[in-house]
Protein backbone atom coordinates (compact mmCIF):
# COMPACT_ATOMS: atom_id res chain seq x y z
CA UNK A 1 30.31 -16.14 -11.49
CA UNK A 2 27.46 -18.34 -11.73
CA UNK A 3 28.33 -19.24 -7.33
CA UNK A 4 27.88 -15.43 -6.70
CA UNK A 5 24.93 -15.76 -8.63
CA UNK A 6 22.95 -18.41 -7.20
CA UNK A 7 21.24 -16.42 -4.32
CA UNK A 8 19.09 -15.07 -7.18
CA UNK A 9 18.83 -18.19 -9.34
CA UNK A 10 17.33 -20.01 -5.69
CA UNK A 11 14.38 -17.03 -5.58
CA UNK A 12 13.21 -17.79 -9.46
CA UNK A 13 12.00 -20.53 -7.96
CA UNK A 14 8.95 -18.69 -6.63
CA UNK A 15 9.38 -15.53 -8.82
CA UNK A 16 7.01 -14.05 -11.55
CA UNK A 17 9.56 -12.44 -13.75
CA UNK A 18 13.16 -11.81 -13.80
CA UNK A 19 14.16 -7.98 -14.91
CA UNK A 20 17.70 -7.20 -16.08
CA UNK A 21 18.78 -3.27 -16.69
CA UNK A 22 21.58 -2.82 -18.67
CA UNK A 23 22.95 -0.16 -20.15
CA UNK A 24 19.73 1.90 -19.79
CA UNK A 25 17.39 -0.71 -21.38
CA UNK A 26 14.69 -2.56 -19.68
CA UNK A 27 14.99 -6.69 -20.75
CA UNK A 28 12.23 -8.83 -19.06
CA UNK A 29 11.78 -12.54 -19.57
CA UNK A 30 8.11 -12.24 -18.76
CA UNK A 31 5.66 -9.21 -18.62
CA UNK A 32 6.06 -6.27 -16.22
CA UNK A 33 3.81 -2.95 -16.27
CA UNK A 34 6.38 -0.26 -16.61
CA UNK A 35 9.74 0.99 -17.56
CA UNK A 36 8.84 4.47 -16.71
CA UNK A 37 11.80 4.76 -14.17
CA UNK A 38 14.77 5.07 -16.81
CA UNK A 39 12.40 7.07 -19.00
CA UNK A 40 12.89 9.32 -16.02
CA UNK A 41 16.27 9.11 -14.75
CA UNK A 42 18.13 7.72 -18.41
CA UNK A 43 21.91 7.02 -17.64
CA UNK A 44 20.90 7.14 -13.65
CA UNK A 45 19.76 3.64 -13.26
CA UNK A 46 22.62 1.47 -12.51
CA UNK A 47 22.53 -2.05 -14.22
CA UNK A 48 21.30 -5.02 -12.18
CA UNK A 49 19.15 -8.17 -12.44
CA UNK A 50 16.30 -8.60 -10.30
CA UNK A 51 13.41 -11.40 -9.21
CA UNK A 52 10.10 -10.26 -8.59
CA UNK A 53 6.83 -12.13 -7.35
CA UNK A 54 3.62 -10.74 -7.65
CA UNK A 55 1.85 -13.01 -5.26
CA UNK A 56 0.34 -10.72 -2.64
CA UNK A 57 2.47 -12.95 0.24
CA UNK A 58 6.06 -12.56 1.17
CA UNK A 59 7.42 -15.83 1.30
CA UNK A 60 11.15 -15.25 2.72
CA UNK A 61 10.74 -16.54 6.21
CA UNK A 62 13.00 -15.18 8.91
CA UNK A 63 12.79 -17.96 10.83
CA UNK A 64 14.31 -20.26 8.21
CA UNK A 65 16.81 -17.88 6.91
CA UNK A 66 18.03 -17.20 10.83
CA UNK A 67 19.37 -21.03 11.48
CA UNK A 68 22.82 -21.35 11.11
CA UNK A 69 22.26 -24.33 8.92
CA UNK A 70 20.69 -22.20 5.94
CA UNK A 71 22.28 -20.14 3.31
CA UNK A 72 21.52 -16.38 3.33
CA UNK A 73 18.01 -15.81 1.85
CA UNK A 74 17.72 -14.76 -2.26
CA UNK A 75 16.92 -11.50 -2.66
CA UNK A 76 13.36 -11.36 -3.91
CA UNK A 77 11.38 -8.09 -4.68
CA UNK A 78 7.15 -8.14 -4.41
CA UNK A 79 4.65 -5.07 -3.19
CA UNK A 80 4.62 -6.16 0.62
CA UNK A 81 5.98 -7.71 3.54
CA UNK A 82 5.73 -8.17 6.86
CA UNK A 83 8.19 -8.18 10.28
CA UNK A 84 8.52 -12.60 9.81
CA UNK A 85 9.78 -12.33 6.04
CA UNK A 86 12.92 -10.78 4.32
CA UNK A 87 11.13 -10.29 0.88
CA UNK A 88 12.01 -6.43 -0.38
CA UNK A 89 9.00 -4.33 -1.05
CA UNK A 90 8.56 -2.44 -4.05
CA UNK A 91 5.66 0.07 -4.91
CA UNK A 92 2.44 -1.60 -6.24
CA UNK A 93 1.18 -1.69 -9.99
CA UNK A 94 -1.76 0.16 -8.71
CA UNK A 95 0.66 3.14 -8.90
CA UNK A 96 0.39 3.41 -12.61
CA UNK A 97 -3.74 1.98 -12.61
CA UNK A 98 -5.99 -1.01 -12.05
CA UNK A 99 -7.61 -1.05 -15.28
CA UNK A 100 -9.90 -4.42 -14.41
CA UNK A 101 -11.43 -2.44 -11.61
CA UNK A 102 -11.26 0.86 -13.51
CA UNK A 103 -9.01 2.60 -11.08
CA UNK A 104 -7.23 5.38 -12.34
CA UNK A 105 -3.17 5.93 -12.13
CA UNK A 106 -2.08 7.22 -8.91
CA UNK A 107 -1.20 10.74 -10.49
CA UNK A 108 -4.71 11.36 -11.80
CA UNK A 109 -6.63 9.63 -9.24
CA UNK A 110 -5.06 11.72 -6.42
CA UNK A 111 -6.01 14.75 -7.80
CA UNK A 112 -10.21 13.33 -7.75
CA UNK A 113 -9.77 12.73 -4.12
CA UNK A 114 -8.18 16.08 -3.28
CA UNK A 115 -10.92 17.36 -5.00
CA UNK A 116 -13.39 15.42 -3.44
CA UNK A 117 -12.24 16.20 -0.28
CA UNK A 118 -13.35 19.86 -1.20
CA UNK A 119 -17.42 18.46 -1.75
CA UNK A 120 -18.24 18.35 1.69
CA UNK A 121 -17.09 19.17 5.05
CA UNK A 122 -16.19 16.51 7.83
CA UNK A 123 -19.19 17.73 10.22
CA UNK A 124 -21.39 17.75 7.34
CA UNK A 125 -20.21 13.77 6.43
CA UNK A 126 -21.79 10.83 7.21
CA UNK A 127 -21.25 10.12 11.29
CA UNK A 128 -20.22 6.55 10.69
CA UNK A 129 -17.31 3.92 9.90
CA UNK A 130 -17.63 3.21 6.07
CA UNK A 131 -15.83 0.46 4.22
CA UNK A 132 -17.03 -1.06 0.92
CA UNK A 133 -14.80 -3.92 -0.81
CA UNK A 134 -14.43 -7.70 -1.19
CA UNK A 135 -14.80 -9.99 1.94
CA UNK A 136 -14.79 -13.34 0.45
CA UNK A 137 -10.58 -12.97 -0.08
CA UNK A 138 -10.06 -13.52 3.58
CA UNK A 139 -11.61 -14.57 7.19
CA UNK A 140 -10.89 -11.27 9.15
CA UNK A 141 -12.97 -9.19 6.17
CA UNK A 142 -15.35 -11.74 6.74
CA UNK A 143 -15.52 -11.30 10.53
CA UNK A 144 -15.84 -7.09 9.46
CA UNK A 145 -19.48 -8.05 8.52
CA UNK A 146 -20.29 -9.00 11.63
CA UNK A 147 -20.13 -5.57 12.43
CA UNK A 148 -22.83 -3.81 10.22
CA UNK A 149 -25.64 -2.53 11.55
CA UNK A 150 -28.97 -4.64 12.45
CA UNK A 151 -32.48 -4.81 14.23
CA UNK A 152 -30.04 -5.66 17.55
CA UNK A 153 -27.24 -3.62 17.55
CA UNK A 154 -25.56 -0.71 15.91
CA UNK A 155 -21.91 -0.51 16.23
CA UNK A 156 -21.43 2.57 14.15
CA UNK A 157 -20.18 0.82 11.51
CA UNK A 158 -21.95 0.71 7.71
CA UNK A 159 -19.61 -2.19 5.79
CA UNK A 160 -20.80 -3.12 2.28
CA UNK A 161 -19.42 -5.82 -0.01
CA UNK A 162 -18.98 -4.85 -3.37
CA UNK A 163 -19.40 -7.32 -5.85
CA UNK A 164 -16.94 -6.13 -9.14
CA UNK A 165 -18.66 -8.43 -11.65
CA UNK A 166 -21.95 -6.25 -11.39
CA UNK A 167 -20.20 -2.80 -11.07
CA UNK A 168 -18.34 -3.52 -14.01
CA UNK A 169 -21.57 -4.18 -15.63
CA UNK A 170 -23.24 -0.92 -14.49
CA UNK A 171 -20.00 1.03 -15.53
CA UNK A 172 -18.46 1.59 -12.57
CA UNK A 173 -20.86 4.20 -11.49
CA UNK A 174 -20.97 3.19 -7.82
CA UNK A 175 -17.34 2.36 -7.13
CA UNK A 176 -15.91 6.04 -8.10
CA UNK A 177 -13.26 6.42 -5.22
CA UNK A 178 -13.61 10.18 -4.76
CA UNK A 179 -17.30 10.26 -4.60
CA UNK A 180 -16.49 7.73 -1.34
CA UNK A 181 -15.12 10.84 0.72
CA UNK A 182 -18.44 11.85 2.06
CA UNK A 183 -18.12 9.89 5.67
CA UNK A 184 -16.08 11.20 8.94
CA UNK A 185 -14.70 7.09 9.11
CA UNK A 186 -13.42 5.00 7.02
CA UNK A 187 -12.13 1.74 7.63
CA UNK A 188 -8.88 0.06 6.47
CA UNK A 189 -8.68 -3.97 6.72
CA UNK A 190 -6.07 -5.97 5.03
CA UNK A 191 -7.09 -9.05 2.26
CA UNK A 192 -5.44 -11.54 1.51
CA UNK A 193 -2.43 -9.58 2.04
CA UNK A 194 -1.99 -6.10 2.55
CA UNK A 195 -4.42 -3.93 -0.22
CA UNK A 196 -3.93 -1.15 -2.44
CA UNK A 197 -7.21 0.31 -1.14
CA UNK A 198 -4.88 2.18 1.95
CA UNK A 199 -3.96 4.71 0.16
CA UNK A 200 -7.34 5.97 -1.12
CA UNK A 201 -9.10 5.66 2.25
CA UNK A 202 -6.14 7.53 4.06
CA UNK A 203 -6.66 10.27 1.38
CA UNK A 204 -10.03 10.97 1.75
CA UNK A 205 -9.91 13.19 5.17
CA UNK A 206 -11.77 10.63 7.21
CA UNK A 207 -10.17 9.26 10.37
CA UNK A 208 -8.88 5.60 8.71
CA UNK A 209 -9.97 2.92 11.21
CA UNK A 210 -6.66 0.64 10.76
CA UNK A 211 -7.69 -2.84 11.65
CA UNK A 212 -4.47 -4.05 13.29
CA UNK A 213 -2.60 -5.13 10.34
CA UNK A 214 0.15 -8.14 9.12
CA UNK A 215 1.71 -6.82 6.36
CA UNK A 216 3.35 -3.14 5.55
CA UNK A 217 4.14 -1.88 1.84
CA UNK A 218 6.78 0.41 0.94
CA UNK A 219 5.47 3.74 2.69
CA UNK A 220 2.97 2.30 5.71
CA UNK A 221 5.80 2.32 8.31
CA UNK A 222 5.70 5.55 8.37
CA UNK A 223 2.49 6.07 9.69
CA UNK A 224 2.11 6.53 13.09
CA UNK A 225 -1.38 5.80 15.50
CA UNK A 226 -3.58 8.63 16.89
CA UNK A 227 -1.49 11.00 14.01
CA UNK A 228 -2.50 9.35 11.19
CA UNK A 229 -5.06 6.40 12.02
CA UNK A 230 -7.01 5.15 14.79
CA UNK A 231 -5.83 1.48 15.70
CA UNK A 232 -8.92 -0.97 15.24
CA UNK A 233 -8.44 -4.50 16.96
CA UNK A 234 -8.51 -7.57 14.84
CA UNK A 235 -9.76 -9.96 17.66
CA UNK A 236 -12.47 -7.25 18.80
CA UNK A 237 -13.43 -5.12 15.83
CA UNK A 238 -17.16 -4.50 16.15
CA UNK A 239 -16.36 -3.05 19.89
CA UNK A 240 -13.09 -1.29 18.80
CA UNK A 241 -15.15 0.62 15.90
CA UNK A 242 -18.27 1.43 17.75
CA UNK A 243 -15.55 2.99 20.53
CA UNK A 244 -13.26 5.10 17.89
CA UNK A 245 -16.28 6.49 16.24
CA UNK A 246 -17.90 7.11 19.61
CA UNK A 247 -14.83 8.76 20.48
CA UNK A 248 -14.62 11.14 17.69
CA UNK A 249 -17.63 12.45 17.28
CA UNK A 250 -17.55 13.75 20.62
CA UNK A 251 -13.43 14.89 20.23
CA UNK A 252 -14.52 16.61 16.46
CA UNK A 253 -11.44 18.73 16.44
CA UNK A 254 -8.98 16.24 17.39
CA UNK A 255 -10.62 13.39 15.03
CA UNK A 256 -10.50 16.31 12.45
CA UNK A 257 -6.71 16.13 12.88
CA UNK A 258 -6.17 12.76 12.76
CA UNK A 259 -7.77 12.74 9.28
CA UNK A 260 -6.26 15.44 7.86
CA UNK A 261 -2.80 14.63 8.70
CA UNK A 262 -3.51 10.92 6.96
CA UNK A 263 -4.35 12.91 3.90
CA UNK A 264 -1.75 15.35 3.84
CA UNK A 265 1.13 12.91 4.56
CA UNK A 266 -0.96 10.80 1.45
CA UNK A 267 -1.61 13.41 -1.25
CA UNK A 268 1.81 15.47 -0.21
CA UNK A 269 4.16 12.54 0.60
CA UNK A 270 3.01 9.85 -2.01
CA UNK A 271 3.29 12.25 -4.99
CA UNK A 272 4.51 10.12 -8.21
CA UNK A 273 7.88 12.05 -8.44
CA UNK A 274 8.67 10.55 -4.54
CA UNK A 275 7.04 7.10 -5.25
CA UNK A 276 9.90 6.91 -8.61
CA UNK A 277 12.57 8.18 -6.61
CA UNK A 278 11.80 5.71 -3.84
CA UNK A 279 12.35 2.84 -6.83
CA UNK A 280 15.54 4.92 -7.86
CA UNK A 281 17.39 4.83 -4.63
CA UNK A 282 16.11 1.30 -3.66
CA UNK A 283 17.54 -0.24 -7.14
CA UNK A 284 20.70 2.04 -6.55
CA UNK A 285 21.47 0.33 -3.11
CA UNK A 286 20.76 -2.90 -3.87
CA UNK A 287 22.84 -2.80 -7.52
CA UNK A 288 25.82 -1.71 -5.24
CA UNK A 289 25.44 -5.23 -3.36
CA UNK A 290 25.71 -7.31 -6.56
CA UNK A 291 29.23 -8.98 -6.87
CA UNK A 292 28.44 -9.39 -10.77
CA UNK A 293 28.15 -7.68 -13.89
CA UNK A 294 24.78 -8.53 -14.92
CA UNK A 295 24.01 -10.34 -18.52
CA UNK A 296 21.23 -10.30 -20.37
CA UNK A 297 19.73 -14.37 -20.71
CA UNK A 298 19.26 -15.32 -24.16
CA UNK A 299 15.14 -15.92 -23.91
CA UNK A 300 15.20 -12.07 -22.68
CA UNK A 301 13.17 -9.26 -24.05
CA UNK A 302 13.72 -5.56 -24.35
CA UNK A 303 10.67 -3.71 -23.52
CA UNK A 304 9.87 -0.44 -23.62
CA UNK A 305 6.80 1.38 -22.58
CA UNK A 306 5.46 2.34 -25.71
CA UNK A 307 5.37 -1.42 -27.35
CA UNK A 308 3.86 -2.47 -24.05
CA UNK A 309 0.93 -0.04 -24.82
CA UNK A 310 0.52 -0.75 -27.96
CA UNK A 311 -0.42 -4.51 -27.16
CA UNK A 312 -2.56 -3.25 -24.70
CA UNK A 313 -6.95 -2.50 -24.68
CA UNK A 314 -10.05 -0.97 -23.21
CA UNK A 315 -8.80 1.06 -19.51
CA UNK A 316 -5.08 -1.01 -19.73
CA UNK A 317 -4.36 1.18 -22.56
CA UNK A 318 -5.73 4.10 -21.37
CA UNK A 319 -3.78 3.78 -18.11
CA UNK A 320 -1.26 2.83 -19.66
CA UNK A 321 -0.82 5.91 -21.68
CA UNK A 322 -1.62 8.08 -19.08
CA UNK A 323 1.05 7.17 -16.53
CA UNK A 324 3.69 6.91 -19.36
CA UNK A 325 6.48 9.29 -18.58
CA UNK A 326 6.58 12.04 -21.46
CA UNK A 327 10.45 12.82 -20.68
CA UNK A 328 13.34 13.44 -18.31
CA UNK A 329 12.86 14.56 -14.48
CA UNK A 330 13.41 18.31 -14.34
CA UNK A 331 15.53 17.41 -11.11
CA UNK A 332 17.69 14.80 -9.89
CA UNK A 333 16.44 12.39 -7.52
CA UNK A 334 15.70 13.29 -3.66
CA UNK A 335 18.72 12.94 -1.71
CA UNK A 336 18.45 9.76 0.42
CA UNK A 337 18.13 10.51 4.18
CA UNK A 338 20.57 8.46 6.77
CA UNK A 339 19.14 5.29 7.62
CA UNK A 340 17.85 5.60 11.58
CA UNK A 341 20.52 4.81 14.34
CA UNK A 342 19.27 2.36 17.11
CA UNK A 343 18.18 5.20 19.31
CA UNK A 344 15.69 6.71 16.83
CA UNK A 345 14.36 3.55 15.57
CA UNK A 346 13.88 2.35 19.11
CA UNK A 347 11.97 5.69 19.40
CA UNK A 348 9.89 5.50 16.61
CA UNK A 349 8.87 1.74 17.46
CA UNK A 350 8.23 3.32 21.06
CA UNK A 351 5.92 5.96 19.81
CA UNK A 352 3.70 3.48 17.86
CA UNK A 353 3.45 0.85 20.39
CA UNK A 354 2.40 4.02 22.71
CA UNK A 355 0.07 5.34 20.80
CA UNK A 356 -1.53 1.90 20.47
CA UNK A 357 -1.59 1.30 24.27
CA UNK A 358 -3.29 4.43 24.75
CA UNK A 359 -5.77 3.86 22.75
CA UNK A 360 -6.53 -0.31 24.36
CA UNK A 361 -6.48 1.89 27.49
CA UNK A 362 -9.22 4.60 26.85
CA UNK A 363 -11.22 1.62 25.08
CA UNK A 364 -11.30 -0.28 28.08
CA UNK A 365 -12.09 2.24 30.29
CA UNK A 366 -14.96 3.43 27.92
CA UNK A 367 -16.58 -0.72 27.98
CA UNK A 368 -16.08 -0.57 31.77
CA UNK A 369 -17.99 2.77 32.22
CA UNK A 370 -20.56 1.43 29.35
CA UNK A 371 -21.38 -2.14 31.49
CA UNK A 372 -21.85 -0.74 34.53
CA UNK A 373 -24.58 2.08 32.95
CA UNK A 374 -26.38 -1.49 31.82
């Protein structure tokens, strides 16, 4: 037993917490925000153990894994990943709130953007690329600032860095996420990692301007270039935006389109009941690939989501009480499509890379054309 076991043993080396569901009860040797899935699905959940990282970087490098001389790599669950690692993504806590930024659970806080959508119309919005957030996590956010707007140049761009420590001190009056729908652009750069702050600014009906990214969480893969985003470049960004917003505002209708299908694929697609049955048929699978009856470890907890909120303060409480699941689903999970055969995955890897080329194409055509008017 404990052989079969030692994949998982190997990935609590750089694991936060290890999670063990048996018999319908959630046991946790350290903290983890919710239970809400067997609140949902009781008796559906099979039992398994599980280590999770919440360090924003996948860690489970192909390239080591791949040599003959190394074992098969530990399975090890965190919110992202990327095409180098094997690490197996799981939806974000930012599903259920981010109650140090004051960022309301996913079910409420999609409902505000939808809403917000409704305050003004994409001709009437601001003409520019917007983003607002933190730069000083990583060197291409940095390079991002580069592109604001001075005395010398404008490349349609108006990037802001938002500095939490005073917003939390004014309330949080300036940081309101569906009051931020009001421009025709917004752009999307990755931190330190991938960020949760996707799947607000592909919600808001703006044309996301998707700095080429590293890292993919559980639902980015399926978004596809010129459908639902306009690919930025990471080596060129400040040309790339001025282009893209250049581009739309004299294709209105087809920019329109871009930005509505982002939203609609967000607020339709990435409802709460699909985001739980996404964690039900993903800890389904991989319980059917364990060679062991899982045991609860003797330093183990049962938690359950009411204790966790009683502990809890301030906005964690609050979220936490708000995303709790009241009771069962009133329908069984989604049924799980067929995974892709070669042919369609080949196609849908074809379509991206073609969207992206078309877009480097028209971009370099549009610089050519722009030097030789200088």
């Amino acid at each position: 037993m404990e052989a079969i076991r030692r994949p998982l043993a190997r990935s609590s080396l750089v694991a936060l917490f290890f999670v063990v569901l048996s018999l319908g009860a959630f046991i946790c040797t350290r903290y983890l925000d919710s239970a809400a899935l067997l609140r949902r699905y009781p008796g559906k959940v099979p039992d398994l153990d599980l280590m999770f990282d919440c360090v924003d970087w996948p860690v489970m490098k192909k390239d080591f894994f791949d040599h003959p001389k190394h074992r098969a790599p530990p399975p090890l669950f965190r919110y992202c990943g990327n095409d180098s690692t094997y690490d197996i993504v799981f939806p974000d806590w930012s599903f259920w709130g981010w109650p140090e930024i004051n960022i309301k659970p996913w079910e409420a806080l999609s409902k505000d953007l939808k809403e917000g959508n409704t305050r003004s119309k994409w001709t009437d919005r601001d003409p520019h690329a917007y983003w607002k957030g933190n730069p000083t996590v990583a060197a291409t956010r940095m390079d991002l600032l580069k592109c604001n707007v001075s005395d010398k140049q404008d490349w349609n761009a108006r990037v802001y860095a938002q500095d939490w420590l005073q917003e939390q001190k004014q309330g949080y009056k300036q940081s309101d996420l569906a009051s931020q729908c009001i421009h025709r652009y917004k752009i999307y750069i990755e931190g330190s990692a991938w960020s949760v702050s996707e799947k607000y600014i592909l919600a808001c009906d703006s044309v996301t301007l998707l700095v080429k990214p590293i890292y993919y969480d559980f639902f980015t893969r399926s978004l596809m270039p010129l459908k639902h985003y306009w690919p930025i470049k990471d080596d060129d960004k400040c040309r790339s935006i001025k282009y893209a917003v250049d581009w739309g505002n004299s294709h209105q209708q087809e920019a329109q389109a871009i930005g509505k299908a982002a939203s609609s694929f967000i607020l339709d697609e990435l409802k709460m009941d699909y985001v739980y049955d996404y964690m039900f048929h993903l800890l389904s699978e991989y319980a059917k690939l364990l060679k062991y009856k899982p045991t609860v470890p003797q330093k183990a907890v049962e938690l359950c989501s009411e204790s966790m909120a009683c502990l809890a303060q301030g906005f964690e409480k609050q979220f936490m009480t708000d995303s709790l699941v009241k009771g069962l689903a009133v329908s069984e999970p989604c049924a799980m499509p067929p995974p892709y055969d070669p042919a369609s995955l080949h196609s849908v890897i074809e379509g991206k890379d073609s969207g992206i080329k078309q877009v480097e194409t028209w971009e370099k055509e549009y610089w050519q054309s722009h030097n030789k008017q200088m």
